[in-house]
PDB file of N, CA and C in Angstrom:
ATOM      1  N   UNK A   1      -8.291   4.729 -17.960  1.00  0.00           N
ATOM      2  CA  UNK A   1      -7.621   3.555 -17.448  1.00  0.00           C
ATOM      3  C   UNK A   1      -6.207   3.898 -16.975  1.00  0.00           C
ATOM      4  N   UNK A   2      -5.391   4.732 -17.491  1.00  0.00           N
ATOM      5  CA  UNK A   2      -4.244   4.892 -17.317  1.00  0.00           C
ATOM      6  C   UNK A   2      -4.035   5.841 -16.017  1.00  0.00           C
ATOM      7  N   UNK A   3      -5.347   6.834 -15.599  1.00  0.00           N
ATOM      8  CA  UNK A   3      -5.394   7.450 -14.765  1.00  0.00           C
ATOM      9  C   UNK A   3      -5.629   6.576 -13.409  1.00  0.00           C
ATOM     10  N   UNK A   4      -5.962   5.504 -13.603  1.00  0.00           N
ATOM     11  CA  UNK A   4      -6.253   4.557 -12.504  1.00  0.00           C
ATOM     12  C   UNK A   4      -5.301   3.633 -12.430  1.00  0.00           C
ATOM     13  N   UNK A   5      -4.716   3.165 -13.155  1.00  0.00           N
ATOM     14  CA  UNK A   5      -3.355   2.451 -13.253  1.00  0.00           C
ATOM     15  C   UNK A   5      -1.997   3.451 -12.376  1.00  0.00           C
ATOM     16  N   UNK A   6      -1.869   4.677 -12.483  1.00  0.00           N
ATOM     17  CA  UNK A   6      -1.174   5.652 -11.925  1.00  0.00           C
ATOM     18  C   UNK A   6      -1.988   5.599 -10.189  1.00  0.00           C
ATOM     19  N   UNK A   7      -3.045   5.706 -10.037  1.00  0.00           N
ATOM     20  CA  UNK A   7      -3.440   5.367  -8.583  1.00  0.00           C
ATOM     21  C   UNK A   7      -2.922   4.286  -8.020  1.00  0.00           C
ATOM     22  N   UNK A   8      -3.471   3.302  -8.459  1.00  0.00           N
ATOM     23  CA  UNK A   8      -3.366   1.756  -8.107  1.00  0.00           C
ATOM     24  C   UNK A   8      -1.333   2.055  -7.832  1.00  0.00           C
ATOM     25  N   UNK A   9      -0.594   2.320  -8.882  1.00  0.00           N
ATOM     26  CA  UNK A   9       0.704   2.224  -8.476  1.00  0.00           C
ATOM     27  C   UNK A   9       1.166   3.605  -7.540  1.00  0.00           C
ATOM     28  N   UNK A  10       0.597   4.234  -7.015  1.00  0.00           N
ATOM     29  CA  UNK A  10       1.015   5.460  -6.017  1.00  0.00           C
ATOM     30  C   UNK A  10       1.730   6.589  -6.751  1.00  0.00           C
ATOM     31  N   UNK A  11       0.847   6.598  -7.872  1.00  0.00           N
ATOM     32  CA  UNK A  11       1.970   7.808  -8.776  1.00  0.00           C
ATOM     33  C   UNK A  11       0.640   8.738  -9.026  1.00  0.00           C
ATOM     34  N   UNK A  12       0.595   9.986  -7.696  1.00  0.00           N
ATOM     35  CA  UNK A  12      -0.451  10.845  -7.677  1.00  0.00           C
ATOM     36  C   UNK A  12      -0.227  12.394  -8.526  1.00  0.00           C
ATOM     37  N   UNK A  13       1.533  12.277  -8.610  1.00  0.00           N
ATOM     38  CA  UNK A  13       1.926  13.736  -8.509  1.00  0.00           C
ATOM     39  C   UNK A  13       0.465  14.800 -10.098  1.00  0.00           C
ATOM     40  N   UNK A  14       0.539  14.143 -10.988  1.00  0.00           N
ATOM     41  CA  UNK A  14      -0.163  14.792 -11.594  1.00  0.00           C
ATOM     42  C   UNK A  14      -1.640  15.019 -11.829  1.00  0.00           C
ATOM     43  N   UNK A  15      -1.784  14.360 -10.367  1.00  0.00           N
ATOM     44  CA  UNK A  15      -3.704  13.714 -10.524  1.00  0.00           C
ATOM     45  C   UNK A  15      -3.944  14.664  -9.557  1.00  0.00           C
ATOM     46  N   UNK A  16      -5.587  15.283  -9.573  1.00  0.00           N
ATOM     47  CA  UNK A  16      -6.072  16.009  -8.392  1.00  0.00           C
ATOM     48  C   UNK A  16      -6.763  15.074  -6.956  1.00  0.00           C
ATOM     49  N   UNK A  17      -6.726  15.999  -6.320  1.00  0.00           N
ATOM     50  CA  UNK A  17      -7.379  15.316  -5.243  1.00  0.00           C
ATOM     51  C   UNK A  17      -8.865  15.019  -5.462  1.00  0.00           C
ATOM     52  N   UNK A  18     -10.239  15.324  -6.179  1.00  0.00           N
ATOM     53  CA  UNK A  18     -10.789  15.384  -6.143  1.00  0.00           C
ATOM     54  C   UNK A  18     -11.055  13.559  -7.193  1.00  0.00           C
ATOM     55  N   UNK A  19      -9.855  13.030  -8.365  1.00  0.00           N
ATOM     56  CA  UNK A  19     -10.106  12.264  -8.642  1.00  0.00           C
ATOM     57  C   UNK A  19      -9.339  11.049  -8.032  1.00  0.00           C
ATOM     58  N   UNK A  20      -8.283  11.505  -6.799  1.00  0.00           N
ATOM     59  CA  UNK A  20      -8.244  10.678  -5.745  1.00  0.00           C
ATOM     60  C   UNK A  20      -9.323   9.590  -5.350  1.00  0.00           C
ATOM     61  N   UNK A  21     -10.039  10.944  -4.912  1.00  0.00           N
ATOM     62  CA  UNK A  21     -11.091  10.361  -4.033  1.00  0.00           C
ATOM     63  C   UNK A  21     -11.967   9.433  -4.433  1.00  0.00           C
ATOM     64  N   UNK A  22     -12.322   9.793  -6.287  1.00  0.00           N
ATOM     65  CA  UNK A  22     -13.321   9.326  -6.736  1.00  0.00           C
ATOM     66  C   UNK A  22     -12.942   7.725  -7.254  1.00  0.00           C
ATOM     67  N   UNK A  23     -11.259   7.646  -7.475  1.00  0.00           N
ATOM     68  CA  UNK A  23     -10.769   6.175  -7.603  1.00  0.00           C
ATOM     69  C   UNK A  23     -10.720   5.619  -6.595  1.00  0.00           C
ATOM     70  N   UNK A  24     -10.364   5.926  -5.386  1.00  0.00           N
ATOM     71  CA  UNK A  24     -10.288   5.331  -3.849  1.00  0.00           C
ATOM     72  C   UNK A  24     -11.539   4.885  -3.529  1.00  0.00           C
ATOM     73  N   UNK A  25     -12.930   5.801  -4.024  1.00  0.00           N
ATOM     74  CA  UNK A  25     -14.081   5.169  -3.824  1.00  0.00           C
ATOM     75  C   UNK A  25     -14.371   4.236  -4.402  1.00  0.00           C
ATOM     76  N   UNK A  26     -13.996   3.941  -5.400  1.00  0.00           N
ATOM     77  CA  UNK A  26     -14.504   3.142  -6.474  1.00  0.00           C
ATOM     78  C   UNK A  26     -14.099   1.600  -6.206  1.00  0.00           C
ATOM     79  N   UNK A  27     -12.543   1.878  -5.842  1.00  0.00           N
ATOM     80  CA  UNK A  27     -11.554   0.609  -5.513  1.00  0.00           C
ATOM     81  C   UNK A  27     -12.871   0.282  -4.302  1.00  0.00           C
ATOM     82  N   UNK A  28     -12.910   0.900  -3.894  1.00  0.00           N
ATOM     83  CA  UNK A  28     -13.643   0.355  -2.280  1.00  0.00           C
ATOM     84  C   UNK A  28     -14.500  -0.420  -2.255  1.00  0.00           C
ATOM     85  N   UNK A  29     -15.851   0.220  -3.331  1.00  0.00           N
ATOM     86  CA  UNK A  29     -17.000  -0.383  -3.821  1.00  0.00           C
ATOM     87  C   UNK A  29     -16.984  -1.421  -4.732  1.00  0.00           C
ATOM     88  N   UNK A  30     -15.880  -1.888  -5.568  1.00  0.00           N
ATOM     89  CA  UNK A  30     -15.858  -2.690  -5.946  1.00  0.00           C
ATOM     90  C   UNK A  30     -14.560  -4.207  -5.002  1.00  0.00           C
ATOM     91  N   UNK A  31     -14.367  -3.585  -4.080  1.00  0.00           N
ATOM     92  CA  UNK A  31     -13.350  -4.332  -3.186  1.00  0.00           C
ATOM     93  C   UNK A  31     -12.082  -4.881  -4.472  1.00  0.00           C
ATOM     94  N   UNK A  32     -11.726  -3.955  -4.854  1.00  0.00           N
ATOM     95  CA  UNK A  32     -10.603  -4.474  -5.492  1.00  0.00           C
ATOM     96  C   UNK A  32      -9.194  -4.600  -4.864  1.00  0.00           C
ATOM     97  N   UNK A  33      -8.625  -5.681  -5.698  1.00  0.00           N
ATOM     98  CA  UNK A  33      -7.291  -5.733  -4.748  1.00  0.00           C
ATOM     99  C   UNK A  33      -6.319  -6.093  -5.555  1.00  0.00           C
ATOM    100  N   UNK A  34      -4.786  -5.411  -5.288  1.00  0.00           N
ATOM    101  CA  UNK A  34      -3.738  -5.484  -6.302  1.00  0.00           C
ATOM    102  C   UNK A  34      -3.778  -6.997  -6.694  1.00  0.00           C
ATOM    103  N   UNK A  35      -3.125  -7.530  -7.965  1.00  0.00           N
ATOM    104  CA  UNK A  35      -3.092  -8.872  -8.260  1.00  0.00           C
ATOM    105  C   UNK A  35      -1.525  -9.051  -8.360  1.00  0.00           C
ATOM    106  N   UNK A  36      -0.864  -9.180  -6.744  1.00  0.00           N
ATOM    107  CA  UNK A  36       0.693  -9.544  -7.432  1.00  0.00           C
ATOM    108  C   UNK A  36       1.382 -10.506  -8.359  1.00  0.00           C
ATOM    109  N   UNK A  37       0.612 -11.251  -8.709  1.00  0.00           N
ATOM    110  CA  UNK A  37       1.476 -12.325  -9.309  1.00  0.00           C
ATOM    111  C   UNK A  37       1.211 -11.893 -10.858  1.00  0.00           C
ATOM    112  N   UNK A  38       0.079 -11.123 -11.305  1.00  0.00           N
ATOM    113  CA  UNK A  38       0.027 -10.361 -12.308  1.00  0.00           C
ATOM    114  C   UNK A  38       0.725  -9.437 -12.829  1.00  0.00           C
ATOM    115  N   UNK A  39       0.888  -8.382 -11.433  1.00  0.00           N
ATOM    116  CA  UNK A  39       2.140  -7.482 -12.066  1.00  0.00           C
ATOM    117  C   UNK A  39       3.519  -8.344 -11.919  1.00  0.00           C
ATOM    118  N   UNK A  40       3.696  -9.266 -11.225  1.00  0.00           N
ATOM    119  CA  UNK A  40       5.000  -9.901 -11.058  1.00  0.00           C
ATOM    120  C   UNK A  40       5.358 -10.682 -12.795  1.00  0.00           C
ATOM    121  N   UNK A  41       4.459 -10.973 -13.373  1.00  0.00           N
ATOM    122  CA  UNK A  41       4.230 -11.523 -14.934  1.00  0.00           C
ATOM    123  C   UNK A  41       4.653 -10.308 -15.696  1.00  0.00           C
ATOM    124  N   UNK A  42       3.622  -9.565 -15.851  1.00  0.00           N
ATOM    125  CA  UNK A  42       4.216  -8.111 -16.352  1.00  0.00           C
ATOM    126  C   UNK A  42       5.041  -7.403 -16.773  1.00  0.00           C
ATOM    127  N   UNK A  43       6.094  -7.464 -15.416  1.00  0.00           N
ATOM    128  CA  UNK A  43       7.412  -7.244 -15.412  1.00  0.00           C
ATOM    129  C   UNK A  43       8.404  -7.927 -15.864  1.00  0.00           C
ATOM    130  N   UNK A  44       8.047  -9.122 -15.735  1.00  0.00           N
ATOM    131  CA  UNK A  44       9.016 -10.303 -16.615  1.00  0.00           C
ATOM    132  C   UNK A  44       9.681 -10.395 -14.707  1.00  0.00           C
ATOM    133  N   UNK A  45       9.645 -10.479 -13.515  1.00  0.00           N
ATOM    134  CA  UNK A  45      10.208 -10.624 -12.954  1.00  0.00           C
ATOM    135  C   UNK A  45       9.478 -11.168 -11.309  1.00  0.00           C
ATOM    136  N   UNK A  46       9.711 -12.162 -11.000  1.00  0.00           N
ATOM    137  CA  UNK A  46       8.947 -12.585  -9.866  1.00  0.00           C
ATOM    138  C   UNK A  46       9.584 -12.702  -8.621  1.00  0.00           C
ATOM    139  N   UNK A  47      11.050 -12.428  -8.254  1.00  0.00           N
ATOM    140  CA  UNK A  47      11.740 -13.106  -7.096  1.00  0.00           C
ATOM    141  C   UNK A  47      11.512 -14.489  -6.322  1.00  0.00           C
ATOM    142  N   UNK A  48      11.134 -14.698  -7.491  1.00  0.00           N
ATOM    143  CA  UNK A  48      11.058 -16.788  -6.887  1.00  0.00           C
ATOM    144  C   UNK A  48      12.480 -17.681  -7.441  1.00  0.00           C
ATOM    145  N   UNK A  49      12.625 -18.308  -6.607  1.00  0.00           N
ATOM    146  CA  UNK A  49      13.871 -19.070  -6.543  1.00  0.00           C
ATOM    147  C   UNK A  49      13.668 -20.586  -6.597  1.00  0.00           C
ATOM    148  N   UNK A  50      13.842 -21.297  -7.430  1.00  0.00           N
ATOM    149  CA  UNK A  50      13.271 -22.870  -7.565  1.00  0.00           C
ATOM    150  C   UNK A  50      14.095 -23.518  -6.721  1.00  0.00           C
ATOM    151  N   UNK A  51      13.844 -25.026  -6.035  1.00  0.00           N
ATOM    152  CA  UNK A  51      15.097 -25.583  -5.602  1.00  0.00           C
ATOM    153  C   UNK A  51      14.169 -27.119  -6.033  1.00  0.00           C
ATOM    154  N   UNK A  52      15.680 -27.937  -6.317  1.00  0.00           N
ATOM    155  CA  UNK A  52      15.318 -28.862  -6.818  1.00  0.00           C
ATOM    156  C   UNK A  52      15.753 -30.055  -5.705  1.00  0.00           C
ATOM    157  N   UNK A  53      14.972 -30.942  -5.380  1.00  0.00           N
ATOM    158  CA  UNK A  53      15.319 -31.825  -4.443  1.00  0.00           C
ATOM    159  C   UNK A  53      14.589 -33.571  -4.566  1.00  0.00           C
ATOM    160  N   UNK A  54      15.802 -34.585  -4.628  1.00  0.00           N
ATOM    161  CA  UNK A  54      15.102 -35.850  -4.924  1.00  0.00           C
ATOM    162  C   UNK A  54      13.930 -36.032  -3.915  1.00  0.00           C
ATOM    163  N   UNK A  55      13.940 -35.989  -2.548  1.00  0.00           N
ATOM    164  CA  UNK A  55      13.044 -36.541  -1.593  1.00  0.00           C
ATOM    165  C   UNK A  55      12.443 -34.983  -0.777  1.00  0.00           C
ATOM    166  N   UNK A  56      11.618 -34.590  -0.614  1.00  0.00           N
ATOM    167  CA  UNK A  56      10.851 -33.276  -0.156  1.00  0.00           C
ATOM    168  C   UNK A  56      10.647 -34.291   1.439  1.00  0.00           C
ATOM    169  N   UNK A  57      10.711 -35.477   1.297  1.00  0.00           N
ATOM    170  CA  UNK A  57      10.770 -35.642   2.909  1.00  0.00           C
ATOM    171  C   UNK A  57      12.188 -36.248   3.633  1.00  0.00           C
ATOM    172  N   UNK A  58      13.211 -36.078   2.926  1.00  0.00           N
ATOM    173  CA  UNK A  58      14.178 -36.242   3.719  1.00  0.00           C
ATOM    174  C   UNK A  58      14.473 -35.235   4.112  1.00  0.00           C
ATOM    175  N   UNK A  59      14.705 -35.671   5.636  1.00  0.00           N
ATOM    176  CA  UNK A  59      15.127 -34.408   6.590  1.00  0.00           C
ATOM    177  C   UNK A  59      16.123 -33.528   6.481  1.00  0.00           C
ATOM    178  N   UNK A  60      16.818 -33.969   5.099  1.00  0.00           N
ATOM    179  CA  UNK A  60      18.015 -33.027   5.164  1.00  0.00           C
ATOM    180  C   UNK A  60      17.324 -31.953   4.096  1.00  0.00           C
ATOM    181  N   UNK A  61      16.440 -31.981   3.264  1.00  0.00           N
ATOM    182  CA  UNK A  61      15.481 -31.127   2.182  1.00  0.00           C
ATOM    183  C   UNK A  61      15.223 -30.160   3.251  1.00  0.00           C
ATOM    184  N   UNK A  62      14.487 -30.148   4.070  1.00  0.00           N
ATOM    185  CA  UNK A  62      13.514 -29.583   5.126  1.00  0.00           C
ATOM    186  C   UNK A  62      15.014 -28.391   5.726  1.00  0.00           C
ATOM    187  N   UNK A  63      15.788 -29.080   6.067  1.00  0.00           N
ATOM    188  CA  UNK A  63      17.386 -27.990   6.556  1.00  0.00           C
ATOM    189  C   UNK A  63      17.628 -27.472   5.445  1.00  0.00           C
ATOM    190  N   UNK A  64      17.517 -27.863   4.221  1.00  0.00           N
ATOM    191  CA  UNK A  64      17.688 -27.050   2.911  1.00  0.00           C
ATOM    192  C   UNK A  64      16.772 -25.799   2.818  1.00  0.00           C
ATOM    193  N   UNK A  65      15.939 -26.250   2.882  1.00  0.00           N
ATOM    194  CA  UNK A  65      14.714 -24.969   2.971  1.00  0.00           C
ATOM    195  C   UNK A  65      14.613 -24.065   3.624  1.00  0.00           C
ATOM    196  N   UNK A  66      15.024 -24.396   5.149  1.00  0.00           N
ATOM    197  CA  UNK A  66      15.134 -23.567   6.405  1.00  0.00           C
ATOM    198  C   UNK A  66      16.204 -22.892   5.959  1.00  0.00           C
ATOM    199  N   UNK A  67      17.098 -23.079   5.451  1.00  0.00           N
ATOM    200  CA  UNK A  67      18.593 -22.651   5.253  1.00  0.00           C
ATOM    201  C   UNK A  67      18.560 -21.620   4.082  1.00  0.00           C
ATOM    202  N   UNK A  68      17.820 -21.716   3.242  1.00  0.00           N
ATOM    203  CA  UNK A  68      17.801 -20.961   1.704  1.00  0.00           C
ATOM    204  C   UNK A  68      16.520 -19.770   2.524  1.00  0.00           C
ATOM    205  N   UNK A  69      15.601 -20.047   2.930  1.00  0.00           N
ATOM    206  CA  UNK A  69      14.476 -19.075   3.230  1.00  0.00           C
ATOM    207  C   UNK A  69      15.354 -18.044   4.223  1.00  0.00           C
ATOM    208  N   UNK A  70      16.175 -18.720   5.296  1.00  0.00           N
ATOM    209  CA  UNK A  70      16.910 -18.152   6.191  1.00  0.00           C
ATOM    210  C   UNK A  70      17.910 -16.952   5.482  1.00  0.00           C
ATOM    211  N   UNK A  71      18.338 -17.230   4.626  1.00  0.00           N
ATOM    212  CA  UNK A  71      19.405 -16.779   3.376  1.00  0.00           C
ATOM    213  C   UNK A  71      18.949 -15.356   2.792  1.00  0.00           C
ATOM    214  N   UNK A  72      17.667 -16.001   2.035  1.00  0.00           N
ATOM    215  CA  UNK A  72      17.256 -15.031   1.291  1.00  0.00           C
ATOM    216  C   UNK A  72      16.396 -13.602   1.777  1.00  0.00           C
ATOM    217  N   UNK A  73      15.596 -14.226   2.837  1.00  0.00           N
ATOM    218  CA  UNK A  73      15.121 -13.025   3.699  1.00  0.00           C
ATOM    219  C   UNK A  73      16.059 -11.724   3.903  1.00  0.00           C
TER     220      UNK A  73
END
């Protein structure tokens, strides 16, 4: 497990090529796919930013949003 956990995160230096291949196949055949919000738990760390707003349809919320997304990018 830990040898595949080191794939999955791009940390090859001590793995051969031959069990490259055989995890890359495997990921394939089973169509697996990273789960970010899992490792984002994990870590204790998500880069989400809450914003708190009385009305989500006053038009000035909507310039809030544009303005903070604009920001943070």
């Amino acid at each position: 497990m830990t040898t595949v956990s080191r794939y999955v995160n791009g940390k090859y230096g001590k793995m051969s090529a031959k069990t490259r291949q055989k995890i890359q196949q495997a990921i394939k055949d089973v169509d697996y796919h990273v789960n970010r919000q899992a490792q984002m738990l994990k870590r204790q760390n998500s880069h989400l930013i809450g914003v708190v707003v009385a009305d989500v349809e006053n038009f000035f919320s909507s310039l809030l949003f544009k303005g903070a997304d604009q920001v943070l990018s």
